[in-house]
Protein backbone atom coordinates (compact mmCIF):
# COMPACT_ATOMS: atom_id res chain seq x y z
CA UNK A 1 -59.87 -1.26 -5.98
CA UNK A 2 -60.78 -1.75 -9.88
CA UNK A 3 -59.34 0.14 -12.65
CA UNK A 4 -60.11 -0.19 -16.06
CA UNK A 5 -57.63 0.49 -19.17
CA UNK A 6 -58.93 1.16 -22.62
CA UNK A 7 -56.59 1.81 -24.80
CA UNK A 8 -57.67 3.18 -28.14
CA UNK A 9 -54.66 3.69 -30.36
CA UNK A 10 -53.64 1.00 -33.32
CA UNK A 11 -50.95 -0.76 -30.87
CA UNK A 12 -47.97 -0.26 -32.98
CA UNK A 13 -44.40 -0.49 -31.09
CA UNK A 14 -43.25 2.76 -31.08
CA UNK A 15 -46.93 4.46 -29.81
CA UNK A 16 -45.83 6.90 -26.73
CA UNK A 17 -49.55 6.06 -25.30
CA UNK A 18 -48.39 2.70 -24.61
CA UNK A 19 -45.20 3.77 -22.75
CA UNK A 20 -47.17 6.02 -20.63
CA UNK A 21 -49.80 3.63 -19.88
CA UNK A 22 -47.50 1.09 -18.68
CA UNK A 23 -46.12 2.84 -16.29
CA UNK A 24 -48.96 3.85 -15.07
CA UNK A 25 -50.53 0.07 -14.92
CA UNK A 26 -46.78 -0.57 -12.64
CA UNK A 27 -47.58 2.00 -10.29
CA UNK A 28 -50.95 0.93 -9.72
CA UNK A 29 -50.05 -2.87 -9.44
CA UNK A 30 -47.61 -1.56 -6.50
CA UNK A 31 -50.30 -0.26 -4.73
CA UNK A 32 -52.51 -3.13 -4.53
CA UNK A 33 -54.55 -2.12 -7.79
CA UNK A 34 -56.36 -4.43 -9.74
CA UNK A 35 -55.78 -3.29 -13.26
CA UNK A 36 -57.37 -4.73 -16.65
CA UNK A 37 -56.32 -3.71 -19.66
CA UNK A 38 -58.72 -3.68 -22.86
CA UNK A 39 -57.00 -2.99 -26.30
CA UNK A 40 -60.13 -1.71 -28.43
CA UNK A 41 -58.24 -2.45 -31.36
CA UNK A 42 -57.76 -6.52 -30.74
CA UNK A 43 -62.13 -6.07 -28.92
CA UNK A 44 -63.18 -4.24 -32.61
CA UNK A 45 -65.85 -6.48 -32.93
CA UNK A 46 -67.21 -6.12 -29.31
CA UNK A 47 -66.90 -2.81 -28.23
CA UNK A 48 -70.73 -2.46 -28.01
CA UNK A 49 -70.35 -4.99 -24.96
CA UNK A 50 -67.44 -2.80 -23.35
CA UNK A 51 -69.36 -0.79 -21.47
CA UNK A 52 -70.26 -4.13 -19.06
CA UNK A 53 -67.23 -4.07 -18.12
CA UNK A 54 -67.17 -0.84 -16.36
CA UNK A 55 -69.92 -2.86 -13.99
CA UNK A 56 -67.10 -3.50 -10.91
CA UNK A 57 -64.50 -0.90 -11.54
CA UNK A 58 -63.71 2.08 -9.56
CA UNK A 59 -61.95 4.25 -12.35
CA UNK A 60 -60.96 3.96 -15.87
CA UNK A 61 -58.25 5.60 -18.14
CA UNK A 62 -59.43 5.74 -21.55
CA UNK A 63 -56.10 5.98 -23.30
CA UNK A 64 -55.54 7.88 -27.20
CA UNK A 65 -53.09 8.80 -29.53
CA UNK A 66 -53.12 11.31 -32.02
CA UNK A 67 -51.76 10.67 -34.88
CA UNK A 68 -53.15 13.20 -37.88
CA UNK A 69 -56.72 13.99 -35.97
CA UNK A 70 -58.56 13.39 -33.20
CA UNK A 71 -58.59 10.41 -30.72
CA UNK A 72 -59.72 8.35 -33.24
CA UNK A 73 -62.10 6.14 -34.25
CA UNK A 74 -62.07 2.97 -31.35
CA UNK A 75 -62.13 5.59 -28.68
CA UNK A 76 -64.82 7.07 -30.35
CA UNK A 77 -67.11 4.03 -30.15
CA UNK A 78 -66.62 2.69 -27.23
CA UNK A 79 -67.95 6.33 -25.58
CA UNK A 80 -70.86 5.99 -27.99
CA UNK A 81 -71.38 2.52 -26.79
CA UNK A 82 -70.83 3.83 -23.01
CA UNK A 83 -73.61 6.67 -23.91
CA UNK A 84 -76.03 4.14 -25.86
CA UNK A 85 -75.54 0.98 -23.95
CA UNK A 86 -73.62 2.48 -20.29
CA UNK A 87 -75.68 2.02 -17.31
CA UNK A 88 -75.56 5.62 -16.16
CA UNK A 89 -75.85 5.36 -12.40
CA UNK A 90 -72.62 2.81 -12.27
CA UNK A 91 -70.73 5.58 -14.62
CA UNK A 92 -71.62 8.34 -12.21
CA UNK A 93 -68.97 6.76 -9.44
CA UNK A 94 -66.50 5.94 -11.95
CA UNK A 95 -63.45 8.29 -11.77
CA UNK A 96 -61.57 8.66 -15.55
CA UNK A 97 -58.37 9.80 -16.47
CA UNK A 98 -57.53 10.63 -20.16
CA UNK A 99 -53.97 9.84 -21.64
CA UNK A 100 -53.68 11.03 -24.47
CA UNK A 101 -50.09 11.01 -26.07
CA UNK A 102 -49.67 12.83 -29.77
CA UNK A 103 -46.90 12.51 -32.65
CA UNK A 104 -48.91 15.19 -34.28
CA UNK A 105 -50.62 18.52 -33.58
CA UNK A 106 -54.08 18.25 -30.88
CA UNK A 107 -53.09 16.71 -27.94
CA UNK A 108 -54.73 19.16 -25.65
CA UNK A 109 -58.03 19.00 -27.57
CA UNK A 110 -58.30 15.58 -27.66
CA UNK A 111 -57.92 15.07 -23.66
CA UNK A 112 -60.39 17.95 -23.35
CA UNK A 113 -62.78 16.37 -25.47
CA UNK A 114 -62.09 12.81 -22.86
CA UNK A 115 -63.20 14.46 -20.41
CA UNK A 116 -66.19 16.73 -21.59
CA UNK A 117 -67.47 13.42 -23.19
CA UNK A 118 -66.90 11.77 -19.93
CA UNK A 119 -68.77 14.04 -17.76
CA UNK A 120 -71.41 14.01 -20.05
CA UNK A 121 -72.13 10.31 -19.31
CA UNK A 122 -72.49 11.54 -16.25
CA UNK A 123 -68.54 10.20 -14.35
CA UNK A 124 -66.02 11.79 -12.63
CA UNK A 125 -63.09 13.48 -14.35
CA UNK A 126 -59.74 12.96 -12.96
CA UNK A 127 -56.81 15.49 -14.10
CA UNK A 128 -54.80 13.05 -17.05
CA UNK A 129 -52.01 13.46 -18.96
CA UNK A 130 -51.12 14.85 -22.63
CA UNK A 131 -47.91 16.03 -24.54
CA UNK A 132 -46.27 15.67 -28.17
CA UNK A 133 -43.93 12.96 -27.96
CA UNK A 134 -41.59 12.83 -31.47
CA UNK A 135 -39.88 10.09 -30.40
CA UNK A 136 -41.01 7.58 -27.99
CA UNK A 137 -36.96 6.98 -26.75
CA UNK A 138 -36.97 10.55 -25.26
CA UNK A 139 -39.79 9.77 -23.31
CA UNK A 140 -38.07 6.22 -22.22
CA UNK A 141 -35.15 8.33 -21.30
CA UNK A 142 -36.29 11.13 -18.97
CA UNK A 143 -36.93 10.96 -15.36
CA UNK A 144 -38.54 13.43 -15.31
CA UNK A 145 -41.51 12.54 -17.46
CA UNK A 146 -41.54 9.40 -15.73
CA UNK A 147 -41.74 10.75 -12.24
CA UNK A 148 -44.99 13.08 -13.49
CA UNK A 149 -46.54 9.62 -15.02
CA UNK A 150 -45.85 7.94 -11.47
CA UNK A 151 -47.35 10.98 -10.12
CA UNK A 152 -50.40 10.99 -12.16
CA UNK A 153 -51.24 7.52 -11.30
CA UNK A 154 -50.72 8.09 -7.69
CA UNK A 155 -53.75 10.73 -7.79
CA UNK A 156 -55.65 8.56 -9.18
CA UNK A 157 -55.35 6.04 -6.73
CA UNK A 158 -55.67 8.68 -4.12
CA UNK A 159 -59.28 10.66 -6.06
CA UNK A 160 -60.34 7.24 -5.61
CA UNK A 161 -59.56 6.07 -1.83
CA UNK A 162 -60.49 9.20 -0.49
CA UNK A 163 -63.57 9.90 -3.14
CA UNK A 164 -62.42 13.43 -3.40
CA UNK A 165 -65.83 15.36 -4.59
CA UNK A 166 -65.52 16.97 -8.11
CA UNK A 167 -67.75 20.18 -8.65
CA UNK A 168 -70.72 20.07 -10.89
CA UNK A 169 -69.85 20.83 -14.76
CA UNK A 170 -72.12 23.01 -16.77
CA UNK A 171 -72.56 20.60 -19.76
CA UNK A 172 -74.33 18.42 -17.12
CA UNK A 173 -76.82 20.83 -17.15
CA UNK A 174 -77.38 21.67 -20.49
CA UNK A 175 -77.36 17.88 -20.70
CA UNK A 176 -80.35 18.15 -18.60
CA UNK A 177 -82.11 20.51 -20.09
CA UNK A 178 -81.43 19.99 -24.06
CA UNK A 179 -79.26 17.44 -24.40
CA UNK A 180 -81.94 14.41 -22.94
CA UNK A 181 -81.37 11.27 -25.21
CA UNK A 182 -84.56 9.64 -26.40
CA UNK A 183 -86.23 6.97 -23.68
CA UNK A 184 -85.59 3.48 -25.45
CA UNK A 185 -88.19 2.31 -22.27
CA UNK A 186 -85.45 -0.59 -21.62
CA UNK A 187 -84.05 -2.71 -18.14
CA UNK A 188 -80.29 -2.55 -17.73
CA UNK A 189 -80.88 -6.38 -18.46
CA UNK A 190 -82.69 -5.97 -21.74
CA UNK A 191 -79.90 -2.89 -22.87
CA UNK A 192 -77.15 -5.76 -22.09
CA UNK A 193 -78.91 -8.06 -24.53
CA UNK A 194 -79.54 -5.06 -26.87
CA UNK A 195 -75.67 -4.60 -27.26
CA UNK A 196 -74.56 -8.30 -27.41
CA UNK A 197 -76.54 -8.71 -30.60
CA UNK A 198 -75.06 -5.69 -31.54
CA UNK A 199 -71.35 -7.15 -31.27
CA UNK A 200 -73.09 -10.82 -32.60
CA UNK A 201 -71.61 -11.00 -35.75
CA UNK A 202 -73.59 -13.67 -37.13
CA UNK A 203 -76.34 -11.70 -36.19
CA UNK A 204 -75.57 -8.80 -37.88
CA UNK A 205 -74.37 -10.57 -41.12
CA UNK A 206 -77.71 -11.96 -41.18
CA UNK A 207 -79.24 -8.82 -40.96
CA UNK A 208 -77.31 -7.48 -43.16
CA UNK A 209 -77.95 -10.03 -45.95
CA UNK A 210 -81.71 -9.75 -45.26
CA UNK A 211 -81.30 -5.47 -45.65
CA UNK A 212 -79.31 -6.56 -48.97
CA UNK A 213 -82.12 -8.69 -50.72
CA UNK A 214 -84.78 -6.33 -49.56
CA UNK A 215 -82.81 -2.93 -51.31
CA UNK A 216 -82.15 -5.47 -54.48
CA UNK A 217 -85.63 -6.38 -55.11
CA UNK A 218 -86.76 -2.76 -54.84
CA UNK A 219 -83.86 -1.83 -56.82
CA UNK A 220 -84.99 -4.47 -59.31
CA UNK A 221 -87.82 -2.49 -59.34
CA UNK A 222 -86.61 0.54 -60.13
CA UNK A 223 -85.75 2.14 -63.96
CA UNK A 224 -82.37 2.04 -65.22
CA UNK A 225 -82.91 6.19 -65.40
CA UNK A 226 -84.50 6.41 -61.87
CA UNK A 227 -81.13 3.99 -60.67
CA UNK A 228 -79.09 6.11 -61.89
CA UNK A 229 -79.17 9.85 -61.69
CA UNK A 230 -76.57 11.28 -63.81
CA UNK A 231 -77.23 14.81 -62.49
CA UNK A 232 -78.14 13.72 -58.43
CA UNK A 233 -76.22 15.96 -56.10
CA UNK A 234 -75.45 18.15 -58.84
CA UNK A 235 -77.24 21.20 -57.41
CA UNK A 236 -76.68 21.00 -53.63
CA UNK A 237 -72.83 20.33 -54.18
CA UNK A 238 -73.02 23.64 -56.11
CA UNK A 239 -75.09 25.35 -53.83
CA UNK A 240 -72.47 24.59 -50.47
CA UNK A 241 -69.39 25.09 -52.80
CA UNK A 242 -67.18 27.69 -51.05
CA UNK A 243 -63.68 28.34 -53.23
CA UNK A 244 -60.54 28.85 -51.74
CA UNK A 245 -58.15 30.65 -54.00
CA UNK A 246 -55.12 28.13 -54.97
CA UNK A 247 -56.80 25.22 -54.29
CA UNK A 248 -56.35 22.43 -56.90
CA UNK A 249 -57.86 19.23 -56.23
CA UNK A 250 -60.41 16.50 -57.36
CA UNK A 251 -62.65 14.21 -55.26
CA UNK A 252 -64.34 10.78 -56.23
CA UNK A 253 -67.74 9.62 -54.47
CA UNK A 254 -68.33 6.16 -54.27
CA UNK A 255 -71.75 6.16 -53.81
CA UNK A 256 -74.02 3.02 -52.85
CA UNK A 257 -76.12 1.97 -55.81
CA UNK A 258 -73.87 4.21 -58.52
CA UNK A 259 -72.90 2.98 -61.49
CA UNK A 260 -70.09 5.59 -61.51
CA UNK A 261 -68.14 7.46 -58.82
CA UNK A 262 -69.38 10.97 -58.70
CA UNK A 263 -66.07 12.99 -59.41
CA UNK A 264 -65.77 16.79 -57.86
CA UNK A 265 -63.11 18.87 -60.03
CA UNK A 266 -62.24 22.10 -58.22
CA UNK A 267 -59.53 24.60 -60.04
CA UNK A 268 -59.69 27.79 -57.54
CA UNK A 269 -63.21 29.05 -58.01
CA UNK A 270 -64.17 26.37 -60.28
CA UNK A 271 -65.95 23.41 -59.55
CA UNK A 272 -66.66 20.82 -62.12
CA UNK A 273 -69.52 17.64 -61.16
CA UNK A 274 -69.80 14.61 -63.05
CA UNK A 275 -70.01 10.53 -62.96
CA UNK A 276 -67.50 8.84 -63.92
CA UNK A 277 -64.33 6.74 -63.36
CA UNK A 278 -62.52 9.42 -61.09
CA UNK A 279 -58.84 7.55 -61.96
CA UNK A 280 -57.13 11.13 -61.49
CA UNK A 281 -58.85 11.93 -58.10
CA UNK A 282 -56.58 12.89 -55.23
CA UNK A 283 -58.90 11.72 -52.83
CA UNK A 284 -61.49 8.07 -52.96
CA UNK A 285 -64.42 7.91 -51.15
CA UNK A 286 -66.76 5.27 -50.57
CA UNK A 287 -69.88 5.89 -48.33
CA UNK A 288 -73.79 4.80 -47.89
CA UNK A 289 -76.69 6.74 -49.88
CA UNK A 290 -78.00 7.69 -46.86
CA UNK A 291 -75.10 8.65 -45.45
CA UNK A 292 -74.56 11.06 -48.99
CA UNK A 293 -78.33 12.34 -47.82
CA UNK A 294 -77.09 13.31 -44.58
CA UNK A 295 -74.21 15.18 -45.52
CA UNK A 296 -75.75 17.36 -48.44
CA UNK A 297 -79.07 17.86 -46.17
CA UNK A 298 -76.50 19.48 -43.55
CA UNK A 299 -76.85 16.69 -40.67
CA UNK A 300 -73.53 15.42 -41.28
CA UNK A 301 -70.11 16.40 -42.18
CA UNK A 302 -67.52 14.24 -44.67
CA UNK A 303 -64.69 14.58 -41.60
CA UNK A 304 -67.60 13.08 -39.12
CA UNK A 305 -68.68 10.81 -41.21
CA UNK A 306 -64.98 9.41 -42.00
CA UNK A 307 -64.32 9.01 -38.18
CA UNK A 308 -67.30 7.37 -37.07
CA UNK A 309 -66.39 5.11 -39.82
CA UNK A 310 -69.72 5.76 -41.76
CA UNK A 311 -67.35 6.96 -44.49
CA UNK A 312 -64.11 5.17 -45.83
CA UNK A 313 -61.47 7.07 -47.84
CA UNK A 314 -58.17 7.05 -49.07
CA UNK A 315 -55.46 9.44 -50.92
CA UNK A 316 -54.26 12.71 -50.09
CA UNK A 317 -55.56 13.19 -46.06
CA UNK A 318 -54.79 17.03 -46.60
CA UNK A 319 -57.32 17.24 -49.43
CA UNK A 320 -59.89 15.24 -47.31
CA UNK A 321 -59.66 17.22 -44.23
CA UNK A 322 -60.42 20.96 -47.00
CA UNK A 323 -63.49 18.59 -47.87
CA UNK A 324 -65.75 20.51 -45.11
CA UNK A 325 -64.02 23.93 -45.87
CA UNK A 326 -64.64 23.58 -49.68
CA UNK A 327 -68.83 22.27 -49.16
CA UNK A 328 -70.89 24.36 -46.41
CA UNK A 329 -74.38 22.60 -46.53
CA UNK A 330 -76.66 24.07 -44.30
CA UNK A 331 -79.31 22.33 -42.30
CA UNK A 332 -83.23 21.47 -43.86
């Protein structure tokens, strides 16, 4: 018997997901398992490859921690590289069971979304593990918490020798029905190839630099005025704008091909737009044009956008998380 690890936290010392995880790796070693471990963080530059390795195993864990939101970003692509890349049929006999350990609020949501994500691709959910662990030594500590991790494992081994059936979920079938990704008309073989370029690195950068010259030379082309919109997003930013009373806080947009940072000044039902240096803003973000298009045109939010990693951003986290509160765009 194969089972897979991937563990999607940052891999810092005192990260309860790693306690729990380790245990559970023990228990299955004891009973013959085979067990690999993949740390997404140390694979960053690969993960669009992961999903070969799911070829010969017989159940994964896919392993998070929470720490302010969500399982976070690793996790997060590796499933989207299971669901672009994944050969479906192998998936469909893998059993999964979510860890998902938090030192914040969202524990519970995050293993539910595991799961619902995993039975999308089309596997087999096992029953995993979550709680809100303050301090990884009272974990260490308890026998009890230990003896439901040894437990936990031991179903898993046991879902898996017997191949206990699991019954049919609905989001299967509303995968069926609505949810049908687009036919990319590719082998398994030429998919494989499709996501090692992907994870190619010199292959990308190349790509990359080739994008790069191409938007400079039509940039080139372009008027200073045309560049550089001082007024751009102006009206849509006003037109989502939904004030909270109290709220106190400015924003600064980094966006590709701007001069200046577009800078979002809200003072309770106020909201002030203009380009500029943004030194005073509680919140710096730096993101794509397109990705700017996709927000304001409703297709994508800023908290998506900063998790998939389309979106980077720094300052106050609280501010940034109000972000889709403060801007409703609706869909065109």
């Amino acid at each position: 018997m194969n089972i897979n690890i991937y563990y999607g936290g940052r891999g810092i010392i005192d990260d309860p997901t790693l306690f729990v995880i380790n245990k559970m790796q023990e228990i299955l070693e004891e009973l013959r398992v085979n067990v690999i471990r993949y740390n997404l963080y140390e694979c960053k530059n690969t993960i669009p490859t992961l999903p070969q390795t799911l070829k010969d195993a017989d159940g994964v864990i896919l392993a998070a921690t929470v720490e302010w939101y969500g399982i976070g970003g690793y996790m997060q692509q590796f499933l989207d590289a299971c669901w672009l890349f994944g050969d479906k049929s192998k998936i469909a006999q893998i059993y999964m069971c979510p860890v998902v350990m938090s030192t914040t609020y969202g524990e519970r949501e995050a293993k539910l979304n595991l799961s619902t994500a995993w039975e999308i691709l089309g596997g087999l959910p096992c029953s995993g593990i979550c709680g809100y662990i303050e301090n990884t030594v009272m974990l260490e500590m308890n026998e009890q918490y230990i003896k439901i991790i040894e437990k936990k494992a031991e179903n898993m081994y046991r879902s898996i020798n017997q191949h206990i059936a699991c019954f049919p979920a609905s989001n299967q079938a509303v995968k069926q029905k609505v949810a049908v990704p687009k036919s990319t008309n590719l082998t398994p073989q030429e998919t494989e190839q499709l996501s090692q370029y992907v994870s190619d690195d010199g292959y990308v950068q190349r790509q990359k630099q080739d994008i790069q010259e191409l938007t400079s030379l039509f940039r080139d082309m372009l008027s200073e005025e045309e560049a550089d919109n001082e007024e751009e997003y102006f009206a849509p930013l006003r037109k989502a704008f939904r004030p909270k009373p109290g709220v106190r806080t400015e924003y600064a947009l980094l966006i590709e091909n701007k001069k200046k940072k577009l800078v979002l000044e809200i003072n309770g039902s106020r909201l002030e737009c203009s380009y500029g240096t943004g030194e005073k803003a509680d919140v710096e973000m730096q993101l794509a044009k397109s990705v700017m298009e996709d927000i304001v045109n409703g297709r994508m939010t800023f908290q998506r956008a900063f998790m998939s990693g389309a979106m980077k951003a720094k300052g106050d986290f609280a501010a940034l998380r109000m972000l889709d509160e403060l801007f409703v765009f609706e869909e065109t």
